[in-house]
N, C-alpha and C. Protein backbone atom coordinates (compact mmCIF):
# COMPACT_ATOMS: atom_id res chain seq x y z
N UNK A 1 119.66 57.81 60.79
CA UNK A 1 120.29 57.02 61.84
C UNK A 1 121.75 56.77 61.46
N UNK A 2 122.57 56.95 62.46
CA UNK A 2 124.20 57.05 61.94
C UNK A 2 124.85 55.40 62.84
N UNK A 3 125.66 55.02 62.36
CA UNK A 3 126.07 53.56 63.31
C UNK A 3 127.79 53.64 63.06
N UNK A 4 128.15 53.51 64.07
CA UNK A 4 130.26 54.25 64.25
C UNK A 4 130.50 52.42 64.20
N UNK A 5 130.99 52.20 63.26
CA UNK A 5 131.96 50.76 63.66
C UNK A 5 133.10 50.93 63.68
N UNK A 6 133.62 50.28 64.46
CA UNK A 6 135.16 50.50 65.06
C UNK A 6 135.76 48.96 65.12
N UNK A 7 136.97 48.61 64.27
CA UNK A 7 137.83 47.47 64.62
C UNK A 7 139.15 47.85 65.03
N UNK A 8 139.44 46.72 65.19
CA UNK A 8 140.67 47.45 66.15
C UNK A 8 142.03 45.54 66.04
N UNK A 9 141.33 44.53 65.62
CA UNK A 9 142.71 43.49 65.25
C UNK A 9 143.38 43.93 64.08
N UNK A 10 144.85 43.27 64.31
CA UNK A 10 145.65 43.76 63.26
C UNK A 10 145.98 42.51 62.68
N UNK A 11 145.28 41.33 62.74
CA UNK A 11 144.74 40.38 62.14
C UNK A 11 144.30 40.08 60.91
N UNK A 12 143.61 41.54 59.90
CA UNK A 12 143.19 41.91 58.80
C UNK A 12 141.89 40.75 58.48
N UNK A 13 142.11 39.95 57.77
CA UNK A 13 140.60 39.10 56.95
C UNK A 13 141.05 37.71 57.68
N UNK A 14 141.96 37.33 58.61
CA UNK A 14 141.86 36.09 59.99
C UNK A 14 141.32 36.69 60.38
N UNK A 15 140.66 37.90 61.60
CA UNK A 15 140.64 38.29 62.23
C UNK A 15 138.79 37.86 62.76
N UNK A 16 138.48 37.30 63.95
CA UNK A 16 137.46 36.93 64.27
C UNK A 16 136.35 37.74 64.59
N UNK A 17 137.14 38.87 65.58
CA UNK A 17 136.25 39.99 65.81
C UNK A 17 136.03 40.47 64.23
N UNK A 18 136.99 40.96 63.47
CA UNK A 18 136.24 42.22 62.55
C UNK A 18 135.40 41.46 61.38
N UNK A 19 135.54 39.76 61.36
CA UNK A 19 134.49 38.98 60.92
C UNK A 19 132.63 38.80 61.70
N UNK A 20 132.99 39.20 62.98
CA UNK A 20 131.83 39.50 63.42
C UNK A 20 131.28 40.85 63.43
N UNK A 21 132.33 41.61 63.72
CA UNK A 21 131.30 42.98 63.48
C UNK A 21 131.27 43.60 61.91
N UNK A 22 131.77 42.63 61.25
CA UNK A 22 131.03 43.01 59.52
C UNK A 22 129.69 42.09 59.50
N UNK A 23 129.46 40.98 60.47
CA UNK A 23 127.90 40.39 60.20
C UNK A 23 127.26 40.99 60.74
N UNK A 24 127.64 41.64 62.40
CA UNK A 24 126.84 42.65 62.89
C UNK A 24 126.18 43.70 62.26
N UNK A 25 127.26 44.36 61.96
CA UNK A 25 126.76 45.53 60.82
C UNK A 25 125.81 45.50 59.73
N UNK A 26 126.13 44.20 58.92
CA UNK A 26 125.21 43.62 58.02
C UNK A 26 123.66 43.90 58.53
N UNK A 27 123.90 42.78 59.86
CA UNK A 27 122.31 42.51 60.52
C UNK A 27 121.81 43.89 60.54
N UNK A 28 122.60 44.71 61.08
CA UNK A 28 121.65 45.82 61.09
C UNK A 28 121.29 46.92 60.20
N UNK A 29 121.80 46.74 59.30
CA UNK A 29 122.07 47.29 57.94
C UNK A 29 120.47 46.62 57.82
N UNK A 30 120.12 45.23 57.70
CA UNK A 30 118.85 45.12 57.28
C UNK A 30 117.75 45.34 58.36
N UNK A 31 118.01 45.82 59.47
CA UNK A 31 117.01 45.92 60.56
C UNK A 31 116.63 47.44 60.52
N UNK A 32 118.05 48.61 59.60
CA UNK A 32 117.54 49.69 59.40
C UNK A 32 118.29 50.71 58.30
N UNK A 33 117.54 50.05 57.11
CA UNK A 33 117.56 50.43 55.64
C UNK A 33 117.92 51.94 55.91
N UNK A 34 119.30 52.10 55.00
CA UNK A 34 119.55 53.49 54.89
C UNK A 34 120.39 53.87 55.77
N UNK A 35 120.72 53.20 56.90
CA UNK A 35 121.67 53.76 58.30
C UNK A 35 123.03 54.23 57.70
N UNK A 36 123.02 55.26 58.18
CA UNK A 36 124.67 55.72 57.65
C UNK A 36 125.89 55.52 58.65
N UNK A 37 126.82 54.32 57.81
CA UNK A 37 127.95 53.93 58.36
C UNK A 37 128.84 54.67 58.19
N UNK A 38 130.07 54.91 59.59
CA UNK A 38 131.11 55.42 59.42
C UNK A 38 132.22 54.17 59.81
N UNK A 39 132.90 53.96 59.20
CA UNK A 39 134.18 52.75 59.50
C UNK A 39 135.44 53.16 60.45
N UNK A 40 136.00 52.93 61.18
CA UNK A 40 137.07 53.52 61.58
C UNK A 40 137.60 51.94 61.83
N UNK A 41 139.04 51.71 61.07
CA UNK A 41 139.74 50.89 61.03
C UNK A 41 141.24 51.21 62.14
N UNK A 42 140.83 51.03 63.57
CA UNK A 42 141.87 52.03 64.40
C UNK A 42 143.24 50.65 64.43
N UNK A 43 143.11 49.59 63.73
CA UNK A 43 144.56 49.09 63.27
C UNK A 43 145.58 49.72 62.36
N UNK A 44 144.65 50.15 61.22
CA UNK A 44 145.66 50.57 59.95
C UNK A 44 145.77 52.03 60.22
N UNK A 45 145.01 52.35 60.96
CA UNK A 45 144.90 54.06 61.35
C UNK A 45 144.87 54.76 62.82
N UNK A 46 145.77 54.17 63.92
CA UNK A 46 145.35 54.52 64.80
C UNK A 46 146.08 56.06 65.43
N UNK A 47 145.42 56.21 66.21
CA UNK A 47 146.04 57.48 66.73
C UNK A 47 147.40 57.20 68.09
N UNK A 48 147.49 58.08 67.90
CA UNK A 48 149.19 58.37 68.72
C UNK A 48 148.60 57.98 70.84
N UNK A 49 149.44 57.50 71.26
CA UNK A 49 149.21 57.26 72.58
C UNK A 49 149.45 58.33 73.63
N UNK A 50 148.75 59.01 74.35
CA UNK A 50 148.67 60.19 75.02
C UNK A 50 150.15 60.78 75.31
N UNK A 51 150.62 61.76 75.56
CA UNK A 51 151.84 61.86 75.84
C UNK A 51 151.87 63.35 76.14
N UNK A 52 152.95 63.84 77.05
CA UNK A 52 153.32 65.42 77.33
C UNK A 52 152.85 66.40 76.61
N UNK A 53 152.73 66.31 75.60
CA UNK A 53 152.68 67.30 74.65
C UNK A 53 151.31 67.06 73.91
N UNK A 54 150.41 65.94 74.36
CA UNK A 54 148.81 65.94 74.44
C UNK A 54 148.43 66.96 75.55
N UNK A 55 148.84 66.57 76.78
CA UNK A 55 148.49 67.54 77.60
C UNK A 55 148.43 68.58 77.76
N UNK A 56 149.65 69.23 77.36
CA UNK A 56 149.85 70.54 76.83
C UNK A 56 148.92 71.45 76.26
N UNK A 57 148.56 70.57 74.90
CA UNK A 57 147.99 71.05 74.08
C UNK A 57 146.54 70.87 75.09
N UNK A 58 146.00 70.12 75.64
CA UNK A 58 144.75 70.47 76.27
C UNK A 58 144.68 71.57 77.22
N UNK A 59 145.52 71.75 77.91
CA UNK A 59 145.75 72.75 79.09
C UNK A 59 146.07 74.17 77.94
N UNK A 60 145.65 74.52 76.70
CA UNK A 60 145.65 75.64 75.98
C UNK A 60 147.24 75.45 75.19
N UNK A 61 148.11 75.13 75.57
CA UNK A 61 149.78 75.34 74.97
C UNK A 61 149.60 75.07 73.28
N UNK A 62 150.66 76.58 72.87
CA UNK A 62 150.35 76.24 71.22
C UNK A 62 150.93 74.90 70.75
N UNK A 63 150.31 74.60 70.01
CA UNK A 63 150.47 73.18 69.19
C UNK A 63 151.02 73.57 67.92
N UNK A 64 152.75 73.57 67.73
CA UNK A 64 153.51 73.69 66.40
C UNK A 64 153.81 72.73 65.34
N UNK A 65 153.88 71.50 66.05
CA UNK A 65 154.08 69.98 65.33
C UNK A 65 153.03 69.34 64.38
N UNK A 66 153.30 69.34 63.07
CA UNK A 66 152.38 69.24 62.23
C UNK A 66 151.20 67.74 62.22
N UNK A 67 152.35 67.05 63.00
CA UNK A 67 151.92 65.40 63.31
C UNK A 67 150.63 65.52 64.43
N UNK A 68 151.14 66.21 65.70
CA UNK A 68 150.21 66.49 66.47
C UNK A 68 149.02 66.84 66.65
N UNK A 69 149.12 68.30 65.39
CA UNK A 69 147.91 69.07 65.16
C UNK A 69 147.19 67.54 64.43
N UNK A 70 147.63 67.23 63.69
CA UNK A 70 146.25 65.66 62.92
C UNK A 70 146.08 64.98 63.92
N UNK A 71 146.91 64.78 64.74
CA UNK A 71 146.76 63.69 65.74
C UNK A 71 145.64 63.95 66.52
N UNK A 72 145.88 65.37 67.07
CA UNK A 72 144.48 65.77 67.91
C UNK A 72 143.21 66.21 66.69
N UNK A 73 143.31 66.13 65.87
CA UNK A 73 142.49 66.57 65.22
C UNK A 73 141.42 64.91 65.05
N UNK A 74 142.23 63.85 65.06
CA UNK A 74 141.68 62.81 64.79
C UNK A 74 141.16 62.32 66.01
N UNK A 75 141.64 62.76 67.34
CA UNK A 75 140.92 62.31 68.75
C UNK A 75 139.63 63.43 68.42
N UNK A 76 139.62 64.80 67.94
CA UNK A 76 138.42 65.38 67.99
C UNK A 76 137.37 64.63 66.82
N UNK A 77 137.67 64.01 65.72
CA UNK A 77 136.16 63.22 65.00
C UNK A 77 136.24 62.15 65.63
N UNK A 78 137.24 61.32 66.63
CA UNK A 78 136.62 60.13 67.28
C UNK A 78 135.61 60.46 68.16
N UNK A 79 135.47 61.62 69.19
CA UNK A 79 134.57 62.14 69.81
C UNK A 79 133.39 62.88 68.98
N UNK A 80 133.50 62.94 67.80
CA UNK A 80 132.30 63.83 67.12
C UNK A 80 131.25 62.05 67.20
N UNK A 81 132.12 61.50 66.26
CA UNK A 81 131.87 60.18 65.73
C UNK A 81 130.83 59.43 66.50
N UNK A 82 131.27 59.45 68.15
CA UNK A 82 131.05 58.60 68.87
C UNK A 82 129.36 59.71 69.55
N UNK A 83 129.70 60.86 69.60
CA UNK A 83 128.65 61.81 70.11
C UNK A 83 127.44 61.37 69.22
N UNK A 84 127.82 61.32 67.55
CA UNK A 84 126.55 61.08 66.90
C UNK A 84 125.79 60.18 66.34
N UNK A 85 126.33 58.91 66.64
CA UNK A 85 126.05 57.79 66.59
C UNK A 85 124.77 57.47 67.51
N UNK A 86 123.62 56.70 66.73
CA UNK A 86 122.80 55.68 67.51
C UNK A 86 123.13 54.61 67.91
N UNK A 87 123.92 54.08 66.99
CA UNK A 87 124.63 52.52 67.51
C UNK A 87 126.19 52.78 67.15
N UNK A 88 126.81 51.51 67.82
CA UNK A 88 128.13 51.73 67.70
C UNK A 88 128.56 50.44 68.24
N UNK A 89 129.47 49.59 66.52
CA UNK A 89 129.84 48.45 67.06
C UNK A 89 131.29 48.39 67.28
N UNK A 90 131.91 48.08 68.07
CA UNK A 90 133.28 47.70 68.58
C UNK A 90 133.71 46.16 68.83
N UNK A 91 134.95 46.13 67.90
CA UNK A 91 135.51 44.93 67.65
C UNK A 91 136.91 45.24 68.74
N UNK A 92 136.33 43.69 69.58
CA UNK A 92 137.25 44.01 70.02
C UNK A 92 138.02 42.40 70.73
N UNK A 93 138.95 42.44 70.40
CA UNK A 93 140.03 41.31 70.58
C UNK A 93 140.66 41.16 71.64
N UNK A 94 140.82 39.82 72.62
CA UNK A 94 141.59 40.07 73.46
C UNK A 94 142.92 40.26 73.47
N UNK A 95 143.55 40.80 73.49
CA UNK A 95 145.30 40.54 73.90
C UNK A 95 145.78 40.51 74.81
N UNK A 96 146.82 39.45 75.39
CA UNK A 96 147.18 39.90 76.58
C UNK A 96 146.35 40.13 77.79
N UNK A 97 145.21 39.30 77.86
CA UNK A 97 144.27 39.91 79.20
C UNK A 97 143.51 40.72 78.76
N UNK A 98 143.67 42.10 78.22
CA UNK A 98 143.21 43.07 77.94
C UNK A 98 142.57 43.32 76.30
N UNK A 99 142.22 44.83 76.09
CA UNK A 99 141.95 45.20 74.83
C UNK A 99 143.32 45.61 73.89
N UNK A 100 143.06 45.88 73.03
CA UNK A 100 144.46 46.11 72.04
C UNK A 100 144.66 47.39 72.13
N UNK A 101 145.79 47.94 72.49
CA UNK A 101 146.30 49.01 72.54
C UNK A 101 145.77 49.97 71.63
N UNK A 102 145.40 50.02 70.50
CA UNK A 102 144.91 50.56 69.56
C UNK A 102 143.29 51.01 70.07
N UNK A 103 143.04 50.22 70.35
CA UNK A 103 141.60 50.39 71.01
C UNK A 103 141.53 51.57 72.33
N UNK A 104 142.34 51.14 73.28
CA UNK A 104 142.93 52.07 74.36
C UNK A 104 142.94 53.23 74.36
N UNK A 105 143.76 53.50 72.96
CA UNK A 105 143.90 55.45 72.09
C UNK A 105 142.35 55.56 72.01
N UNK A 106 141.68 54.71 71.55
CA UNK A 106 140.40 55.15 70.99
C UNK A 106 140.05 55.89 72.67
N UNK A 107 139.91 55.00 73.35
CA UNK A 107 139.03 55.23 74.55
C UNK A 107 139.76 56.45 75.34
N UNK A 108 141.29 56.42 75.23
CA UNK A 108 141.32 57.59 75.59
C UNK A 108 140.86 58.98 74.76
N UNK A 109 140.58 58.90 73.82
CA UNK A 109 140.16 60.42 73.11
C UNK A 109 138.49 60.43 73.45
N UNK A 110 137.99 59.63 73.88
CA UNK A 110 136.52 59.62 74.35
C UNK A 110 136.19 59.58 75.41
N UNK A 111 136.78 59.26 76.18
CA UNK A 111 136.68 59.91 77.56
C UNK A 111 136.99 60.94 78.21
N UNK A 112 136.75 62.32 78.18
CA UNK A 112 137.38 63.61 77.95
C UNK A 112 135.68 64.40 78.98
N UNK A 113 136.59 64.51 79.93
CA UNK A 113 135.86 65.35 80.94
C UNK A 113 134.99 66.52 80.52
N UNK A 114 133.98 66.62 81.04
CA UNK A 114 132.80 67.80 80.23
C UNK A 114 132.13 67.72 78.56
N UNK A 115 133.15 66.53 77.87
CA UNK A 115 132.37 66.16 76.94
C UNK A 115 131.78 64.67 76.91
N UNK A 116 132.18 63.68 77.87
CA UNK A 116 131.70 62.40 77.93
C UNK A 116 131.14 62.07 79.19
N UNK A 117 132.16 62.53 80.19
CA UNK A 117 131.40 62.63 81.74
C UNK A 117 131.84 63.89 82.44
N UNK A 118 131.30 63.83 83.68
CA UNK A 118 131.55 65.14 84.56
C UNK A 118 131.72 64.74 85.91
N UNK A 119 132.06 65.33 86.73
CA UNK A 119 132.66 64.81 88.19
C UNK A 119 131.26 66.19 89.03
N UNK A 120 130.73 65.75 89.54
CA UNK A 120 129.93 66.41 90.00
C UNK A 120 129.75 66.47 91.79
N UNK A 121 128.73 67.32 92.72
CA UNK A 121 128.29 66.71 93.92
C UNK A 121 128.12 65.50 94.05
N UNK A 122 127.39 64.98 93.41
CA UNK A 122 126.91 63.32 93.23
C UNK A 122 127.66 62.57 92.80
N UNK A 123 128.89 62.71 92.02
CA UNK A 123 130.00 61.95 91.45
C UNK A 123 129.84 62.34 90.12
N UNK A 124 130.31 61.03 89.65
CA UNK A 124 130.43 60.66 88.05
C UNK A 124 129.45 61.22 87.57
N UNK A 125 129.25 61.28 86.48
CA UNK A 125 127.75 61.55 85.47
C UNK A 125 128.26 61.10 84.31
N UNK A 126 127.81 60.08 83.56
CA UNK A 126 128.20 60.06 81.88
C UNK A 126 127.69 61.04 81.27
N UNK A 127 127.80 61.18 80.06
CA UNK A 127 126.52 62.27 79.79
C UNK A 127 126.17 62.29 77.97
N UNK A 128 126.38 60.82 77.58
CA UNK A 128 125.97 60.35 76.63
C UNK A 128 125.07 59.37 77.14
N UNK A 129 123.97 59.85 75.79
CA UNK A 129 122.20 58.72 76.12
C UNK A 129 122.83 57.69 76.19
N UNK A 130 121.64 56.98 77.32
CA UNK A 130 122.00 55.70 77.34
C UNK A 130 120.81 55.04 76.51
N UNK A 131 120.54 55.53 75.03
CA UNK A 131 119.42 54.81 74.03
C UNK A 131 120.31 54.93 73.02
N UNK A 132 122.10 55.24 73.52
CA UNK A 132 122.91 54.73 72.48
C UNK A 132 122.63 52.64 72.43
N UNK A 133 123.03 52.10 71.53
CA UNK A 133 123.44 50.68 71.27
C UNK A 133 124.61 50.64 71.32
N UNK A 134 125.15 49.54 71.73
CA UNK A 134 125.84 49.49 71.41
C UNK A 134 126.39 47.95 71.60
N UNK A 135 127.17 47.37 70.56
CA UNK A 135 127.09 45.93 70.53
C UNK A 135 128.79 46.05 70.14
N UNK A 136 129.23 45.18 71.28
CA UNK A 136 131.17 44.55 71.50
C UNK A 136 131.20 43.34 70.39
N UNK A 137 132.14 42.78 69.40
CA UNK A 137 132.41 41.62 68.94
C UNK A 137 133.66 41.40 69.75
N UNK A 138 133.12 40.16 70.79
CA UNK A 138 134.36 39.97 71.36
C UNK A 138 135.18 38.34 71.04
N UNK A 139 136.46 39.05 70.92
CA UNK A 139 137.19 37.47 70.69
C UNK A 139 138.49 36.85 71.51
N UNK A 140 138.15 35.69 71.76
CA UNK A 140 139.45 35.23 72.89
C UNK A 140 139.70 34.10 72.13
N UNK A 141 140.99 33.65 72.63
CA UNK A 141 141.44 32.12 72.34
C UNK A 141 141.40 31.45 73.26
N UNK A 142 141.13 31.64 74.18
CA UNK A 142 141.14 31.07 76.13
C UNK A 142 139.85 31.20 76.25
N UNK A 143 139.14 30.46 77.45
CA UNK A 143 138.01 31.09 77.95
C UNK A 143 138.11 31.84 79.26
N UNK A 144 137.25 32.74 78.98
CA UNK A 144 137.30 33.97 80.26
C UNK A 144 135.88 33.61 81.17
N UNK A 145 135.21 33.13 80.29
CA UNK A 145 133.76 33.25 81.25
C UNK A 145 133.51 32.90 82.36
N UNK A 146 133.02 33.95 83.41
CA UNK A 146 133.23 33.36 84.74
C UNK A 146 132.62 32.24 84.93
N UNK A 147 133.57 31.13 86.15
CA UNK A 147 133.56 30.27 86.71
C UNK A 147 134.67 29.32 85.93
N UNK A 148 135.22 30.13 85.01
CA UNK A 148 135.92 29.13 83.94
C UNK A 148 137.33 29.29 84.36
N UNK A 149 138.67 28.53 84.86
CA UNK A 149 139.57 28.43 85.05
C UNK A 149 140.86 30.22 84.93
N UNK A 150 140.26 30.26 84.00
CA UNK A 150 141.07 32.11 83.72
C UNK A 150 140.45 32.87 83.74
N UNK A 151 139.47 32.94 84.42
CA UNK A 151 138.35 33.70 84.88
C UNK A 151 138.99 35.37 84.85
N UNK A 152 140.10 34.93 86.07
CA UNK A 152 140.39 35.75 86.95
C UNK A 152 141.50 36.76 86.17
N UNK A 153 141.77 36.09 84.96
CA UNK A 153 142.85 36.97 84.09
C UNK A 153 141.45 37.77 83.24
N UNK A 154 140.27 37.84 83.08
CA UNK A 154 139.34 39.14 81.92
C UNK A 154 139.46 39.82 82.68
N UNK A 155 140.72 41.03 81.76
CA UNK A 155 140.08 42.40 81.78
C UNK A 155 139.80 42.84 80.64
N UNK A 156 139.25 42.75 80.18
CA UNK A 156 138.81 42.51 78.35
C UNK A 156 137.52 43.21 78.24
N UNK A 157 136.69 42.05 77.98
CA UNK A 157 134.65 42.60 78.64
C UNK A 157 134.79 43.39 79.76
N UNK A 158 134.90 43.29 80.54
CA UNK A 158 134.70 43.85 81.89
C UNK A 158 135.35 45.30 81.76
N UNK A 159 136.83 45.73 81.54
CA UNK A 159 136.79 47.08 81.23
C UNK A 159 136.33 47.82 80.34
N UNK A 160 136.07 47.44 78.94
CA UNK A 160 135.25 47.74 78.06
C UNK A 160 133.53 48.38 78.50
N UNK A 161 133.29 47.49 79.13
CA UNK A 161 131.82 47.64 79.79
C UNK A 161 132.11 48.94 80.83
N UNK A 162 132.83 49.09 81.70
CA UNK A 162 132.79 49.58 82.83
C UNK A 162 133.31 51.21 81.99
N UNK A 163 134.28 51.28 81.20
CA UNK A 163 133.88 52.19 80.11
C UNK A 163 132.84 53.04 79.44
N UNK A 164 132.39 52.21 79.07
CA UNK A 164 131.31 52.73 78.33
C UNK A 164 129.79 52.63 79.35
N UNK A 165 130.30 52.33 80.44
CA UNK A 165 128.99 52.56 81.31
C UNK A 165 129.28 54.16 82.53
N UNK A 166 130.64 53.93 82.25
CA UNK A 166 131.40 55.63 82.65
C UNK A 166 130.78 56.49 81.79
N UNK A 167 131.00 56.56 80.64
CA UNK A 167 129.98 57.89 80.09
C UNK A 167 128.75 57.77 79.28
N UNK A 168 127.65 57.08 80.32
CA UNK A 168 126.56 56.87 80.17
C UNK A 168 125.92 55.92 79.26
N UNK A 169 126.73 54.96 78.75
CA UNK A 169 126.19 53.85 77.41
C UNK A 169 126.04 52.26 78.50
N UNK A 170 125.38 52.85 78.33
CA UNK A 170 124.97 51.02 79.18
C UNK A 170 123.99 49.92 78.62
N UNK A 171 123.65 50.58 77.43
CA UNK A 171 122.79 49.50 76.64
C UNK A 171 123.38 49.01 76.03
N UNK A 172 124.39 47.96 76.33
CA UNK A 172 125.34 47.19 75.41
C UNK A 172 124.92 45.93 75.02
N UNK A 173 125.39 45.30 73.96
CA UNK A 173 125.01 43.56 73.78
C UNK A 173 126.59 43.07 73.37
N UNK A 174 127.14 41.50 74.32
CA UNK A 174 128.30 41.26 73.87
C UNK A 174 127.95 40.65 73.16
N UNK A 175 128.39 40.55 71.63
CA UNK A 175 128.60 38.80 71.26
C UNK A 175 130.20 38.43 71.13
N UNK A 176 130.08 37.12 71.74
CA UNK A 176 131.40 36.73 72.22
C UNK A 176 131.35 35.57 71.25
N UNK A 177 133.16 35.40 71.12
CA UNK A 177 133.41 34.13 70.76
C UNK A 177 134.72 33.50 71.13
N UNK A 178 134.82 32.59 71.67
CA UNK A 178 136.04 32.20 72.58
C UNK A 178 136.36 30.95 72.77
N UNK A 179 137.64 30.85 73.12
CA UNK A 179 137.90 29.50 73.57
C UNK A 179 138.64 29.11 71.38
N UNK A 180 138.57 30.23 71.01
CA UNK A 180 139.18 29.69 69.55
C UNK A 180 140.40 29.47 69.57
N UNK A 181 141.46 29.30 69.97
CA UNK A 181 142.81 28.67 69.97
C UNK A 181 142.23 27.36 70.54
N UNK A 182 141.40 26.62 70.46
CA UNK A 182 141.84 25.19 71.36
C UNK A 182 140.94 23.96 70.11
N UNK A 183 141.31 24.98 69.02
CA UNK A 183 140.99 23.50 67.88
C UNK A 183 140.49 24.02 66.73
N UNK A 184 140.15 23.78 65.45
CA UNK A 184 139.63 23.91 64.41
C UNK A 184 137.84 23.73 64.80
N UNK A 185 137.41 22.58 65.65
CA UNK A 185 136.47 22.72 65.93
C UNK A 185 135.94 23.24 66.75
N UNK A 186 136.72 23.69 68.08
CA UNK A 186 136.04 24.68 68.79
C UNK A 186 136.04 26.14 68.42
N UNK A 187 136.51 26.71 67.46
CA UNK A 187 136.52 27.93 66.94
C UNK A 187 135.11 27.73 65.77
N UNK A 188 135.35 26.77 65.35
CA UNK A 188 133.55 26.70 64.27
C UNK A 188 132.26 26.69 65.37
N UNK A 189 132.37 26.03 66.21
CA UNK A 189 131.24 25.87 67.61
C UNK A 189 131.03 27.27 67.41
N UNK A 190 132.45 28.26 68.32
CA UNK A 190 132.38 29.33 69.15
C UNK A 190 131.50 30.13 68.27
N UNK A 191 132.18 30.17 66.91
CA UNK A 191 131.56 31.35 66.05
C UNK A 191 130.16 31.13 65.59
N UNK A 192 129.96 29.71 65.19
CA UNK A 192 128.70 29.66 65.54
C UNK A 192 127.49 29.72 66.16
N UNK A 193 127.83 29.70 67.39
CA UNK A 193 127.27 30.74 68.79
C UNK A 193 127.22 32.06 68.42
N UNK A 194 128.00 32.85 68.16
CA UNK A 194 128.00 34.46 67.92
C UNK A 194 127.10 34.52 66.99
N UNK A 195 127.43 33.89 65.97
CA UNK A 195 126.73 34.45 64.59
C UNK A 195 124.85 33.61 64.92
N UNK A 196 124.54 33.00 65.49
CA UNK A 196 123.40 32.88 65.97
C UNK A 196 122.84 33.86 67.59
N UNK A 197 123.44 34.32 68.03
CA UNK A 197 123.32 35.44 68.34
C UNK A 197 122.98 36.72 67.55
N UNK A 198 123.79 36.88 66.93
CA UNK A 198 124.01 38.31 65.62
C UNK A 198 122.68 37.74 64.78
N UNK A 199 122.09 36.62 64.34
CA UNK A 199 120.66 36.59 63.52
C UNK A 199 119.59 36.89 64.44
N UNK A 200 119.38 36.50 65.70
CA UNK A 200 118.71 36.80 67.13
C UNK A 200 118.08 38.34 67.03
N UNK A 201 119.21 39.61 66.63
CA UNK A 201 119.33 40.51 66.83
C UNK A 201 117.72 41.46 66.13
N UNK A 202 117.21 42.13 67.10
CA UNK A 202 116.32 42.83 66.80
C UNK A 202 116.04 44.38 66.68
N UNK A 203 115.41 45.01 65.83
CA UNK A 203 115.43 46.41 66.16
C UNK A 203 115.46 47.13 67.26
């Protein structure tokens, strides 16, 4: 059994999400002895943001730039990575409304037509199992949860999800933790919620 964890704050050891998806990981580390982890730290290592000369190179054009050739070479094991994984946890932070740019690169090298989804008669098709896992550590300093005042600013969870339900992963679990900018004690609450969630967690 293989499990892809992916962080993505540049936060380092503050960082709330990649404090939850190292307990995540843990948990399941003991739910299935032996699982082979792959780490991808897409803060300290991320890949390059799509550009002209990505395209290029997909549409066949030789690729001379030595930076490039790694560059695409590293969108091709994010897609191996993500193909062979049973589970797959993603840390992921809000910024700005959204996910962290860093994260973004990820999703663009995994979403790649004929290897993640397909446009068909019928439409869309993902075409990764959906008996992938896959579990978000999500972290805000605001609250997003609907009915809650900034409701209307998440695009955070919600594109993330709508993502990964694009190429067929829809067995997701969030654990969230939020509302941590608004005190010393509401950030111990929040995380304490998650991380009683994350013990919850079953095979």
């Amino acid at each position: 059994m293989r499990l892809l964890h992916i962080d993505s704050s540049v936060l380092g050891a503050h960082s709330a999400s990649r404090t939850l998806t190292a307990e995540i990981v843990a948990r399941l580390r003991a739910l299935h002895p032996g699982i082979e982890v792959t780490h991808r730290d897409l803060a300290a290592d991320a890949a390059l943001h799509l550009s002209p000369a990505h395209v290029a190179a997909a549409q066949g054009g030789v690729v001379e730039d030595a930076a490039l050739q790694a560059d695409l070479q590293k969108g091709r094991s994010y897609l191996d990575e993500l193909s062979k994984a049973d589970i797959v946890v993603i840390g992921a932070p809000m910024y700005n409304f959204t996910i962290p740019s860093q994260l973004k690169a990820w999703v663009d090298r995994v979403l790649v037509a004929g290897k993640t989804f397909r446009y068909g008669p019928n439409g869309v098709e993902g075409l990764l199992s959906n008996t992938k896992k896959v579990f978000i550590a999500s972290s805000r300093g605001n609250v997003y949860s609907p009915g809650s005042p900034a409701a209307a600013l998440e695009h955070h969870e919600s594109y993330l999800l709508g993502v990964l339900s694009f190429i067929g992963l829809t067995n997701v679990t969030v654990v969230r933790a939020e509302g941590l900018a608004f005190g010393p004690e509401a950030k111990a609450a929040a995380m304490s919620k998650a991380r009683e969630n994350i013990a919850a967690m079953v095979a």
